[in-house]
N, C-alpha and C. Protein backbone atom coordinates (compact mmCIF):
# COMPACT_ATOMS: atom_id res chain seq x y z
N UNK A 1 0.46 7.21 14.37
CA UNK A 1 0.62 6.75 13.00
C UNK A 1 -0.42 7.43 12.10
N UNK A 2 -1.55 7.51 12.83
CA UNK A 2 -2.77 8.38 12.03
C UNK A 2 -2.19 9.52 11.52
N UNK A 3 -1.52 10.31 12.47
CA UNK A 3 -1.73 11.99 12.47
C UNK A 3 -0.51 12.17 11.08
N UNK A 4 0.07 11.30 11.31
CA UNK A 4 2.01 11.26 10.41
C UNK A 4 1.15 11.13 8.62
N UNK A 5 0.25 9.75 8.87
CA UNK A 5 -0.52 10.09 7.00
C UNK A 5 -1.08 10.65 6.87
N UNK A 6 -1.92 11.89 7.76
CA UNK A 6 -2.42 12.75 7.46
C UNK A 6 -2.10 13.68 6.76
N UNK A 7 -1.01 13.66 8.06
CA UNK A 7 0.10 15.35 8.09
C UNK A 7 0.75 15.35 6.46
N UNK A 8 1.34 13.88 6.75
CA UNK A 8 2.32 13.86 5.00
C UNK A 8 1.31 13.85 3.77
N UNK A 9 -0.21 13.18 3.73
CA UNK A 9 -0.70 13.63 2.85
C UNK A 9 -0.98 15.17 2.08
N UNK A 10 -1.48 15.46 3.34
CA UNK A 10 -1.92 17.50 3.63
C UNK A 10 -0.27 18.04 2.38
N UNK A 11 0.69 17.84 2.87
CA UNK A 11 1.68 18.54 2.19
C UNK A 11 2.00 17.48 1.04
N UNK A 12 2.04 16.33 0.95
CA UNK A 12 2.33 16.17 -0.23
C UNK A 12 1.40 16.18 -1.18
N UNK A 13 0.28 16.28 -1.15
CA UNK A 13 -0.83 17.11 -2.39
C UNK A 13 -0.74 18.62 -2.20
N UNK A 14 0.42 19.39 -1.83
CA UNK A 14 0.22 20.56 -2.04
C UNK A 14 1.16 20.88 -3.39
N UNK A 15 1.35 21.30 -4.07
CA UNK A 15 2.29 21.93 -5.50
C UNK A 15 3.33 22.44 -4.95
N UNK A 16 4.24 22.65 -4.28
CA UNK A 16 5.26 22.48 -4.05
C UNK A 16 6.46 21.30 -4.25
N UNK A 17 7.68 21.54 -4.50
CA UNK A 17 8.44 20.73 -4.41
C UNK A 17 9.03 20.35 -2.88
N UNK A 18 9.15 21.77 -1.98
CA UNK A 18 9.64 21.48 -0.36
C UNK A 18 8.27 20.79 0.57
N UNK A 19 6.83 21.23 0.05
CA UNK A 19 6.09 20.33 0.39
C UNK A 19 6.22 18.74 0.16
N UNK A 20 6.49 18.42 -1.06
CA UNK A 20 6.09 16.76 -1.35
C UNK A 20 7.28 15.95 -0.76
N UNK A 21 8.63 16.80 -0.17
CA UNK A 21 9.77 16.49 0.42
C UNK A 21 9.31 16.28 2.25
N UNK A 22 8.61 17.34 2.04
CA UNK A 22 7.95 17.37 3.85
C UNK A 22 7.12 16.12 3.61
N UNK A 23 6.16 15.93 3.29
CA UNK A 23 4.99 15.15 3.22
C UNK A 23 5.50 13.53 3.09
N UNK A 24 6.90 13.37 2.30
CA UNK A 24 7.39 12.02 2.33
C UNK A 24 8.15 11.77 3.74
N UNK A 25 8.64 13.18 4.25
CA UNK A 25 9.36 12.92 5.40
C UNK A 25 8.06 12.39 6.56
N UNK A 26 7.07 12.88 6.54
CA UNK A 26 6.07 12.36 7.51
C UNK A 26 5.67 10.98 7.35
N UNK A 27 5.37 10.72 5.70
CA UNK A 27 5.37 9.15 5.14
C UNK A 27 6.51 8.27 5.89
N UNK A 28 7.17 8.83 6.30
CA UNK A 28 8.07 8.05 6.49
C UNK A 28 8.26 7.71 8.02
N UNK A 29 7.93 8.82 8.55
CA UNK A 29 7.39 8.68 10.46
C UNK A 29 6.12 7.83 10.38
N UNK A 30 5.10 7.55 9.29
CA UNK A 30 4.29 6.90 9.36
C UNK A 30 4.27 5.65 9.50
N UNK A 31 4.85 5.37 8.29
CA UNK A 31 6.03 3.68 7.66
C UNK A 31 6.44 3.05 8.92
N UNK A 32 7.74 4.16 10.12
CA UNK A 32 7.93 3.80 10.89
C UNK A 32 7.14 3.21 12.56
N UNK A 33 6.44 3.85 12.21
CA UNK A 33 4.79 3.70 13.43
C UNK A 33 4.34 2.63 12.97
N UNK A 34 3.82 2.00 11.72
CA UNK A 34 3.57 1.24 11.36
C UNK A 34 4.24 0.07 11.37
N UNK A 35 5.72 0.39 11.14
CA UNK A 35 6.59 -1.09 11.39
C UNK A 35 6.86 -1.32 13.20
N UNK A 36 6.73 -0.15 13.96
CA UNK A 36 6.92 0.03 15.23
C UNK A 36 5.94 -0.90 16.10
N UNK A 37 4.38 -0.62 15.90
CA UNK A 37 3.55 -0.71 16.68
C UNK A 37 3.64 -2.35 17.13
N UNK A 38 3.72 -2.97 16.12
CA UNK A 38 3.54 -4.72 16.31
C UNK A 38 4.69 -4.93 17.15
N UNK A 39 6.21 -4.91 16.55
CA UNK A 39 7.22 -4.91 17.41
C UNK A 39 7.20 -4.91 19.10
N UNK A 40 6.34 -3.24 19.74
CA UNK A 40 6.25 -3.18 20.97
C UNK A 40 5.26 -3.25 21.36
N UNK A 41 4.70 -4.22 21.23
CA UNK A 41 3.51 -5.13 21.24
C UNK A 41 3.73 -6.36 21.92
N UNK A 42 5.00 -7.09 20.53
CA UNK A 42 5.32 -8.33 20.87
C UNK A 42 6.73 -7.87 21.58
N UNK A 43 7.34 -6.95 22.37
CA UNK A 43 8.25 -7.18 23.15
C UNK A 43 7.53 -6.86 24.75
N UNK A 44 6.42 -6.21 24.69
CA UNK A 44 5.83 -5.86 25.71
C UNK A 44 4.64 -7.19 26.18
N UNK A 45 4.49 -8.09 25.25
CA UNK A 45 3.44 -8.77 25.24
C UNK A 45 2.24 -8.53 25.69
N UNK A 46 1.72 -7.16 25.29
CA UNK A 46 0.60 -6.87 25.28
C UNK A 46 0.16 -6.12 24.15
N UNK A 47 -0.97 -7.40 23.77
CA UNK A 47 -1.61 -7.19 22.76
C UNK A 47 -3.05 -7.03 23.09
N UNK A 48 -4.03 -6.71 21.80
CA UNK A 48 -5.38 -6.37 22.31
C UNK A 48 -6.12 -6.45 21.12
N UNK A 49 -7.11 -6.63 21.18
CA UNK A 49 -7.97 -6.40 19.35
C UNK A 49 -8.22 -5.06 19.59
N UNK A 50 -7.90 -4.45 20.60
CA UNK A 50 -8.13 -3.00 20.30
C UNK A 50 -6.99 -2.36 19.33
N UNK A 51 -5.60 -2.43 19.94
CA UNK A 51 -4.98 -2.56 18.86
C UNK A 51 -4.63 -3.27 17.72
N UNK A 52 -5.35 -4.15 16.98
CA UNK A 52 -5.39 -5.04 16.30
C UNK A 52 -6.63 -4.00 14.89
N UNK A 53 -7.70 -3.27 15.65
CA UNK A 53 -8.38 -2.67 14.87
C UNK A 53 -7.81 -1.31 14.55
N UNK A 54 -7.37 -0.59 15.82
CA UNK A 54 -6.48 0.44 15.70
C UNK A 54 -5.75 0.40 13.83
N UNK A 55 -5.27 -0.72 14.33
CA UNK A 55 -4.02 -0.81 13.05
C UNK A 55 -4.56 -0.75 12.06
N UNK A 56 -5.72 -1.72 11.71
CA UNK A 56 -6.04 -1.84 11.05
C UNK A 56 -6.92 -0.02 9.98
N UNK A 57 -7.95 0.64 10.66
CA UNK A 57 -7.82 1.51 10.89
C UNK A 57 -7.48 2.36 9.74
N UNK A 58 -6.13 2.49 10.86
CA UNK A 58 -5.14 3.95 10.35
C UNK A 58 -4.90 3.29 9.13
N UNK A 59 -4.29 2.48 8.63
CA UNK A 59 -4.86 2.03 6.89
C UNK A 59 -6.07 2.29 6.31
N UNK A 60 -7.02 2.21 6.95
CA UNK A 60 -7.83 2.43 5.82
C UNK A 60 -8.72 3.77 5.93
N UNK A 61 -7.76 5.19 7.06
CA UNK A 61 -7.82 6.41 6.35
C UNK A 61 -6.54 6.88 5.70
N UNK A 62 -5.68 6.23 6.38
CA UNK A 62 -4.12 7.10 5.43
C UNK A 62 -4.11 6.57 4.26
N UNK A 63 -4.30 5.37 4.00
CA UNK A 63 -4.09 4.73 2.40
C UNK A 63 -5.11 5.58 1.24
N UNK A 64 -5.94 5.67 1.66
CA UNK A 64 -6.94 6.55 0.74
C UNK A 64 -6.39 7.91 0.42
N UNK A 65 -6.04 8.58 1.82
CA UNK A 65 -5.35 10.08 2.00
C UNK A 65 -4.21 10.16 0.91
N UNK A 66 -3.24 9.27 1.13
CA UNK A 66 -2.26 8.86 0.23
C UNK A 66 -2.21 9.23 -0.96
N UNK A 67 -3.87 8.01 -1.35
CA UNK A 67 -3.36 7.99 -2.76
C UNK A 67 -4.04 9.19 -3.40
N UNK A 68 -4.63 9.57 -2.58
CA UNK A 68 -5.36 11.65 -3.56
C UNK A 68 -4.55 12.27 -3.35
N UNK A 69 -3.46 12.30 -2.22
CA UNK A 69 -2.14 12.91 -2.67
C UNK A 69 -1.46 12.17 -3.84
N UNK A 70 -1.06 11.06 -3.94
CA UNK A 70 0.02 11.22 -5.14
C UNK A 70 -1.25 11.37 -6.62
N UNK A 71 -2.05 10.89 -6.54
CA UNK A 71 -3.49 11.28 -7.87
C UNK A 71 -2.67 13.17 -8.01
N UNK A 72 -2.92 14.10 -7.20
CA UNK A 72 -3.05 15.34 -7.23
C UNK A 72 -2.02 15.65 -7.52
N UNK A 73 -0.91 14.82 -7.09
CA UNK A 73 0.29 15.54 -7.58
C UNK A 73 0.72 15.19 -9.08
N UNK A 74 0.06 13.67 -9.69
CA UNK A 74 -0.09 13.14 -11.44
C UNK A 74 -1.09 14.07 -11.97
N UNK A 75 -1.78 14.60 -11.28
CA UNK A 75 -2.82 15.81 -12.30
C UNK A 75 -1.65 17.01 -11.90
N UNK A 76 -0.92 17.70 -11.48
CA UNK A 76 -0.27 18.46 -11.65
C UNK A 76 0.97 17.96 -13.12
N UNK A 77 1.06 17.11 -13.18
CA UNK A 77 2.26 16.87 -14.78
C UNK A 77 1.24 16.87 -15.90
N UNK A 78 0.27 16.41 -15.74
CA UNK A 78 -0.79 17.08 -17.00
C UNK A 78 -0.56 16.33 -18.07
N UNK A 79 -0.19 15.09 -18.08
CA UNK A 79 0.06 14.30 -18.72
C UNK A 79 -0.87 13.46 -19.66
N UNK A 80 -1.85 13.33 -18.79
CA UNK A 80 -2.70 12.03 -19.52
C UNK A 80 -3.99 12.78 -19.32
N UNK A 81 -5.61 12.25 -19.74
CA UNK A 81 -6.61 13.09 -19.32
C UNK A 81 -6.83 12.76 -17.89
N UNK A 82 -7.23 13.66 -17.58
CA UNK A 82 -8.09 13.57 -16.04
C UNK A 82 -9.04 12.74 -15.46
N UNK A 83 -9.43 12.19 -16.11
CA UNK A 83 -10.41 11.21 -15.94
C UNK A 83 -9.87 9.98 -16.17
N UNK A 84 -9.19 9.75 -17.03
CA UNK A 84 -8.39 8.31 -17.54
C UNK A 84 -7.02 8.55 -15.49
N UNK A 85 -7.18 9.42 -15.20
CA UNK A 85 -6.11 9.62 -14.51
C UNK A 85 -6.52 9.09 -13.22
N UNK A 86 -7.88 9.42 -13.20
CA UNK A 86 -8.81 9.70 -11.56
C UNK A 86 -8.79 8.16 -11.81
N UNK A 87 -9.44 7.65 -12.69
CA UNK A 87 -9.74 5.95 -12.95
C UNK A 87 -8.60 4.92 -12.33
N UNK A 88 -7.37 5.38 -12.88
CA UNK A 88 -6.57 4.54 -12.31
C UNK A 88 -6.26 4.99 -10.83
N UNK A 89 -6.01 5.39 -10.46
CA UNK A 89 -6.00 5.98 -8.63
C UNK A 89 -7.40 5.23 -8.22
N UNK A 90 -8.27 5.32 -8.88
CA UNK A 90 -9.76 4.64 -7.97
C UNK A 90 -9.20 2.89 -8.17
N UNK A 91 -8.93 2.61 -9.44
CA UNK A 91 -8.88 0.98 -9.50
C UNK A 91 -7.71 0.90 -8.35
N UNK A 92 -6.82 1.90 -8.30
CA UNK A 92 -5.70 1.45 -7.76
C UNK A 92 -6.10 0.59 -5.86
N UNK A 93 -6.59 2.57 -5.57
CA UNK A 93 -7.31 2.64 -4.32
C UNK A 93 -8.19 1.25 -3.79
N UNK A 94 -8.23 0.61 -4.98
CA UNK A 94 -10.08 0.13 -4.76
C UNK A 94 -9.48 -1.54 -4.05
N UNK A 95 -8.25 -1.75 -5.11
CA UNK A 95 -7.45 -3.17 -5.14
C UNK A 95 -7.06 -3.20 -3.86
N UNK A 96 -6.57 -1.91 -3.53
CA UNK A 96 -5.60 -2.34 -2.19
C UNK A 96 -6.54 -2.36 -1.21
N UNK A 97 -7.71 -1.75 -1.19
CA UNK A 97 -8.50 -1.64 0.45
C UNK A 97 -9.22 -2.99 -0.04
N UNK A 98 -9.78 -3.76 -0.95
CA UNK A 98 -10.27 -5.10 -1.06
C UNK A 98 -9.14 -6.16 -0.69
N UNK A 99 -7.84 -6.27 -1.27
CA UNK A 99 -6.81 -6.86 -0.94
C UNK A 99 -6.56 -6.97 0.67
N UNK A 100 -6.46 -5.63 1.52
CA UNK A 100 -6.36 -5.70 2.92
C UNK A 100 -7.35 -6.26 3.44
N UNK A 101 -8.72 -6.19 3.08
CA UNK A 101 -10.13 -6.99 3.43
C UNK A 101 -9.76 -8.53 3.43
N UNK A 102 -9.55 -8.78 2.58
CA UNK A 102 -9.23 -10.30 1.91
C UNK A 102 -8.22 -11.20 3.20
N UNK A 103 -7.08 -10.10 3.33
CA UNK A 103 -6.50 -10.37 4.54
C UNK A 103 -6.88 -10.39 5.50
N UNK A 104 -7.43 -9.41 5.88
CA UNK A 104 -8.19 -9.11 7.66
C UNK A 104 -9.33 -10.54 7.65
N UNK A 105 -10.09 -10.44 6.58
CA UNK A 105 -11.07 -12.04 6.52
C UNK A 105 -10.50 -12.97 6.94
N UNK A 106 -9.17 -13.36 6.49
CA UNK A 106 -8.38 -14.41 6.42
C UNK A 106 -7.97 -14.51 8.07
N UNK A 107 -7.49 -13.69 8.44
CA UNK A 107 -6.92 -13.26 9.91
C UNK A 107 -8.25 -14.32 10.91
N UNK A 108 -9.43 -13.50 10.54
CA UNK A 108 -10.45 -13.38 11.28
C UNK A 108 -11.16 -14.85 10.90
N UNK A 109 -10.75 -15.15 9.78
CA UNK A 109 -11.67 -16.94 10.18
C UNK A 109 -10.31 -17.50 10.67
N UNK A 110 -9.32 -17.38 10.47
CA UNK A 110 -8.49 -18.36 10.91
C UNK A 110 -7.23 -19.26 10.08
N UNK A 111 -8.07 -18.72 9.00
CA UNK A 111 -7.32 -19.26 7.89
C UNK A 111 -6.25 -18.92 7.41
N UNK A 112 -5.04 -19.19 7.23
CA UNK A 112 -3.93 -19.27 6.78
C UNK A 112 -2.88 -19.92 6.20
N UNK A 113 -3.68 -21.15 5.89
CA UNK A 113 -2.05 -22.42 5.19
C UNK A 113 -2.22 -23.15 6.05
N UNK A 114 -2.18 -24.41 6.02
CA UNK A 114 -1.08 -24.95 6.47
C UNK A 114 0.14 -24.62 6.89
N UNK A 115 0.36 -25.74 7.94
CA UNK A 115 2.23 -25.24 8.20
C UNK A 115 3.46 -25.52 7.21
N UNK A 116 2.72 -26.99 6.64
CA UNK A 116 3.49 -27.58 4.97
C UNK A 116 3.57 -26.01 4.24
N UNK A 117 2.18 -25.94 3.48
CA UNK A 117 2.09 -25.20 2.99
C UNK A 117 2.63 -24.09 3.10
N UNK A 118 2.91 -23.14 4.05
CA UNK A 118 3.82 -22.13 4.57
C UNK A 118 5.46 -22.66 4.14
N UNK A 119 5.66 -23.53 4.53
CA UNK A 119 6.96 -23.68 4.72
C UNK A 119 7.55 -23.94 2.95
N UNK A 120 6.22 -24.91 2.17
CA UNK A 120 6.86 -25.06 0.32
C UNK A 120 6.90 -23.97 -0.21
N UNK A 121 5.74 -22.58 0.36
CA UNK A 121 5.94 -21.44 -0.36
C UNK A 121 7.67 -20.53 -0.18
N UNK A 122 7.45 -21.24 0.98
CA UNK A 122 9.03 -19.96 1.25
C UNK A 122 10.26 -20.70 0.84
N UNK A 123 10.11 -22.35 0.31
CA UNK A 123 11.23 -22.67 0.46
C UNK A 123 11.37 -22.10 -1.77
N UNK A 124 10.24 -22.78 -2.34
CA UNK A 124 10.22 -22.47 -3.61
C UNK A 124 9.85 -21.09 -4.32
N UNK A 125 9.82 -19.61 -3.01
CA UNK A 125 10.28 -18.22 -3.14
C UNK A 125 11.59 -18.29 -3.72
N UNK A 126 11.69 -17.34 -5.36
CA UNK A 126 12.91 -16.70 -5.17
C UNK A 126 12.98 -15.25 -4.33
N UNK A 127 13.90 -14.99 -4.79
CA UNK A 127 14.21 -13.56 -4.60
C UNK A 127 13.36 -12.60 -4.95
N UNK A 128 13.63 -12.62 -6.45
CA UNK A 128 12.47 -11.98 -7.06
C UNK A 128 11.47 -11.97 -6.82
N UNK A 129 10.50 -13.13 -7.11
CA UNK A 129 9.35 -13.01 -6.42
C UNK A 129 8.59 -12.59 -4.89
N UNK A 130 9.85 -12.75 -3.94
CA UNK A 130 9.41 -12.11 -2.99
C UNK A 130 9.90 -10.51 -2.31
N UNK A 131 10.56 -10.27 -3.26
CA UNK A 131 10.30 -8.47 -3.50
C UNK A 131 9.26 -8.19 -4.34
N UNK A 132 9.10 -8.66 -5.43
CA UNK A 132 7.20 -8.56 -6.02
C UNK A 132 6.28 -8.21 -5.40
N UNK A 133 6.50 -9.20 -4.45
CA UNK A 133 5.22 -9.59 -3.05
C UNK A 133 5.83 -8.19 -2.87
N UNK A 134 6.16 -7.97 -1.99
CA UNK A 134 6.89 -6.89 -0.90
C UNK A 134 7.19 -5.77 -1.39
N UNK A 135 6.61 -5.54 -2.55
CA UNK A 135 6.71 -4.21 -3.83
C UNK A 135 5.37 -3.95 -3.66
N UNK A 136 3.78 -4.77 -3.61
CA UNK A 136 2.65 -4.73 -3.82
C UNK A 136 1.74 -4.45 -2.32
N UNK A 137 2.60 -4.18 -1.49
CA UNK A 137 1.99 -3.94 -0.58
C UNK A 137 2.16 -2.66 -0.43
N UNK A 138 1.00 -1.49 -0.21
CA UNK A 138 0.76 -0.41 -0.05
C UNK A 138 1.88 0.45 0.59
N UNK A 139 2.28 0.05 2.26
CA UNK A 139 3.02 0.72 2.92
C UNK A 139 4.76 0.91 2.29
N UNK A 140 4.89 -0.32 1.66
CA UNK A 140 6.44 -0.47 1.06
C UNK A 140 6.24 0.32 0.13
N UNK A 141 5.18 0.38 -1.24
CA UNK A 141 5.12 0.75 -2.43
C UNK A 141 5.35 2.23 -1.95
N UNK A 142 4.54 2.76 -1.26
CA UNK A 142 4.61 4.07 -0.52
C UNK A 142 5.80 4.74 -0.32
N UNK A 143 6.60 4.11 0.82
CA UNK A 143 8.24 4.09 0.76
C UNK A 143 8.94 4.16 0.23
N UNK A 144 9.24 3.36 -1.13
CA UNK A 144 10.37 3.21 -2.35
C UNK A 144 9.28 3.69 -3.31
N UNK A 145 8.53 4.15 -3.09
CA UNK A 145 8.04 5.19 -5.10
C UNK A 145 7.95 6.47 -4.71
N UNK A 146 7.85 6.93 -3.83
CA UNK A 146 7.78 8.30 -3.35
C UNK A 146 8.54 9.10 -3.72
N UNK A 147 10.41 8.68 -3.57
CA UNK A 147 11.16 9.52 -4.04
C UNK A 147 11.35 9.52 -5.47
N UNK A 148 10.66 8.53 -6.23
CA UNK A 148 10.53 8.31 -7.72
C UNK A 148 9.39 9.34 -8.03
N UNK A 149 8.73 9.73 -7.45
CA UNK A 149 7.69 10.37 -8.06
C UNK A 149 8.09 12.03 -7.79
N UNK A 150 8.92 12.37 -6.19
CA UNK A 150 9.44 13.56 -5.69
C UNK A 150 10.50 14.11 -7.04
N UNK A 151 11.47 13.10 -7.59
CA UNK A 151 12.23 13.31 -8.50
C UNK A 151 11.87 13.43 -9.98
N UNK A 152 10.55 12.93 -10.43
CA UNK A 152 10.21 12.82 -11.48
C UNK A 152 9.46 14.68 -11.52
N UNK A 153 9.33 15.11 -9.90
CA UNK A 153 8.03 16.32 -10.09
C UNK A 153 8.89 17.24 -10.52
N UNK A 154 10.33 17.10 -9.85
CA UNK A 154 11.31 18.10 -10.52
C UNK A 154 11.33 18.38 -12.32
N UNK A 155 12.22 17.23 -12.44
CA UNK A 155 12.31 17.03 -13.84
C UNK A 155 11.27 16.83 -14.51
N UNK A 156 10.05 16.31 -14.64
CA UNK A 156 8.68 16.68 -15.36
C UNK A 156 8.80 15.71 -16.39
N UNK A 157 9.28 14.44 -16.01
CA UNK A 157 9.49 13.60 -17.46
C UNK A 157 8.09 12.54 -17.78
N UNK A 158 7.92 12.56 -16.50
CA UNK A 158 6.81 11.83 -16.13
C UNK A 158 6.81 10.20 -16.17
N UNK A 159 7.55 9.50 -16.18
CA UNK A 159 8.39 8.10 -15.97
C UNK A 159 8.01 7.88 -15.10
N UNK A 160 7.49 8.79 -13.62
CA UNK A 160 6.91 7.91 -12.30
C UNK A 160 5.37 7.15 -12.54
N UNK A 161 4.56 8.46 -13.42
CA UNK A 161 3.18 7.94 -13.54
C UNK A 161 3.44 6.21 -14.58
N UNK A 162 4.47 6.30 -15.54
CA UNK A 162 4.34 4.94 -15.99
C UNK A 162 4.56 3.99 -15.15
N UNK A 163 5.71 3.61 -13.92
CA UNK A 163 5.51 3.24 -13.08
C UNK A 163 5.06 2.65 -12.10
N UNK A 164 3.78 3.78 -11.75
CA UNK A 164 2.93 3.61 -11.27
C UNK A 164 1.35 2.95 -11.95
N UNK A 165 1.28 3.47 -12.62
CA UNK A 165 0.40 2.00 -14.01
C UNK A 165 0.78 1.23 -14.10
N UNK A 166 2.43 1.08 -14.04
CA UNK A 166 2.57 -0.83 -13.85
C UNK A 166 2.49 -1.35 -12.90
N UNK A 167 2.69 -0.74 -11.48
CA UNK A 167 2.20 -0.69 -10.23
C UNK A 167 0.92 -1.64 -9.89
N UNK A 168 0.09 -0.56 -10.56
CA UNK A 168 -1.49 -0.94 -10.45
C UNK A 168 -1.83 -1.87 -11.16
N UNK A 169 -0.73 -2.35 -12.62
CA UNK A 169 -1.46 -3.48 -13.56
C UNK A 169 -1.24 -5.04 -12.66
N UNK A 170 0.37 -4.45 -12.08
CA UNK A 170 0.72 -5.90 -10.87
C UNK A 170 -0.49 -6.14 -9.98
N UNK A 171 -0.80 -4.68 -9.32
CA UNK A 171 -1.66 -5.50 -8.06
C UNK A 171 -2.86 -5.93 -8.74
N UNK A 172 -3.14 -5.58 -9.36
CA UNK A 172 -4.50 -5.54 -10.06
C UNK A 172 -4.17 -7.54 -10.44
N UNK A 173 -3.15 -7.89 -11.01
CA UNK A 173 -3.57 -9.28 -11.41
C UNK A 173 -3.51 -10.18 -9.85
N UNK A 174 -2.83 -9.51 -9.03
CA UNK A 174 -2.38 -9.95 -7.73
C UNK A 174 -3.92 -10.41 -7.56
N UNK A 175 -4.41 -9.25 -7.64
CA UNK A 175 -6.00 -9.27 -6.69
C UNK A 175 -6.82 -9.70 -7.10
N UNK A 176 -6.69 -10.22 -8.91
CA UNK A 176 -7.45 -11.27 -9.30
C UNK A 176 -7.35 -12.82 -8.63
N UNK A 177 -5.63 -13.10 -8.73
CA UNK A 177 -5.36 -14.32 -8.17
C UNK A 177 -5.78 -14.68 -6.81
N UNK A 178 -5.66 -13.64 -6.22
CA UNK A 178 -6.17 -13.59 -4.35
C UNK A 178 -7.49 -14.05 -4.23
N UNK A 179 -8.34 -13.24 -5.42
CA UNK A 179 -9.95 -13.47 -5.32
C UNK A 179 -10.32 -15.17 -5.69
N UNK A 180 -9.31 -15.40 -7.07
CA UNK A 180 -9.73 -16.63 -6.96
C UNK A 180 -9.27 -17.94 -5.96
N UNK A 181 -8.34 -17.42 -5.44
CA UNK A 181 -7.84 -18.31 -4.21
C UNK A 181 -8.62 -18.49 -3.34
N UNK A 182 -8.92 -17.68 -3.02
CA UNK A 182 -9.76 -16.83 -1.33
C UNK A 182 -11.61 -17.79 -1.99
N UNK A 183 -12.39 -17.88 -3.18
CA UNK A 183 -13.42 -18.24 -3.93
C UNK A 183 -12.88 -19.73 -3.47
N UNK A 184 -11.89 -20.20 -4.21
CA UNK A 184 -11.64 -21.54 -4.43
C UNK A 184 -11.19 -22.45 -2.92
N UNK A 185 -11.01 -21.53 -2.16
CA UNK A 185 -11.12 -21.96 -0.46
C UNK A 185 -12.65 -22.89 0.00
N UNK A 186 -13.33 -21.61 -0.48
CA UNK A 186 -15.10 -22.16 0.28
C UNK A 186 -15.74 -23.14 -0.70
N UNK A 187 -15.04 -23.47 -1.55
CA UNK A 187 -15.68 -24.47 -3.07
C UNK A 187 -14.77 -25.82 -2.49
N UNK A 188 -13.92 -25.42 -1.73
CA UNK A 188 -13.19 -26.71 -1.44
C UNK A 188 -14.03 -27.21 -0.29
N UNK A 189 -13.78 -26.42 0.75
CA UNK A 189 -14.64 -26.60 2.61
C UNK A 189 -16.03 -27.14 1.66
């Protein structure tokens, strides 16, 4: 799973159009490793915190790799300044590896809901809202914006980078609400 966000980063920050096509095709052997690993895990029932960190991990070099590929390929449309550009890729970058922290914490004390609690969130989920959710997570966002951004490099309209700023304005309030959840946990205990 490592070598696949590497590989697809390497070519999709290159200026090519058959590169950023290669580089999503590896994104996408990645995606699949990633949805794979847990699966034959739990059909093999062997699990390990070795793979548990593993996983963890290969997120937090491919997600970075990632996002200086798609950054490099928004400084190639030349759109906005460079610096206003780098800024949002860092806030972006910054949300999601604190957000996965927030989780792995959560994992690691134990904490997770209630079983009530689990069960009112999913019953009073719509739809919507839980593609939101499932839009804001790195590996999906990865998946379904990729070819928005592959298609936008053609045509040069630049509609992916807006997108992707609304992208970052979602997680960004996400990761306010998380922080104060995750705060308002230990004020309760």
């Amino acid at each position: 799973m490592i070598l696949f966000g590497i590989i697809g980063s390497i070519f999709f920050a290159l200026p090519y159009g058959w590169a950023k096509i290669v580089g999503y095709i590896f994104w996408y052997l990645w995606f699949t490793m990633d949805l794979s690993d847990g699966e034959v895990a739990r059909y093999t029932h062997k699990f390990s915190k070795y793979g548990v960190e593993m996983d963890y991990m290969a997120h937090l070099i491919d997600h970075p790799l990632m996002n200086i590929a798609l950054w490099l390929t928004f400084l190639e449309f030349n759109l906005i300044n460079t610096n206003l550009l780098a800024l949002i890729f860092i806030v972006s970058i910054s949300v999601e590896l604190v957000l996965r922290n927030i989780t792995a914490f959560q994992y690691y004390k134990g904490y997770s809901g209630t079983t009530q609690e689990l069960q009112s969130t999913r019953q009073n989920a719509s739809i919507l809202k839980y593609l939101l959710m499932q839009a804001t997570l790195y590996p999906n966002f990865i998946i379904l914006f990729t070819p928005i951004i592959i298609f936008d490099w053609f045509i040069k309209s630049g509609i992916a980078l807006y997108f992707y700023i609304g992208w970052m304005v979602y997680c960004t309030l996400i990761f306010i609400r998380t922080i104060y959840k995750t705060v308002a946990i230990f004020y309760k205990n």
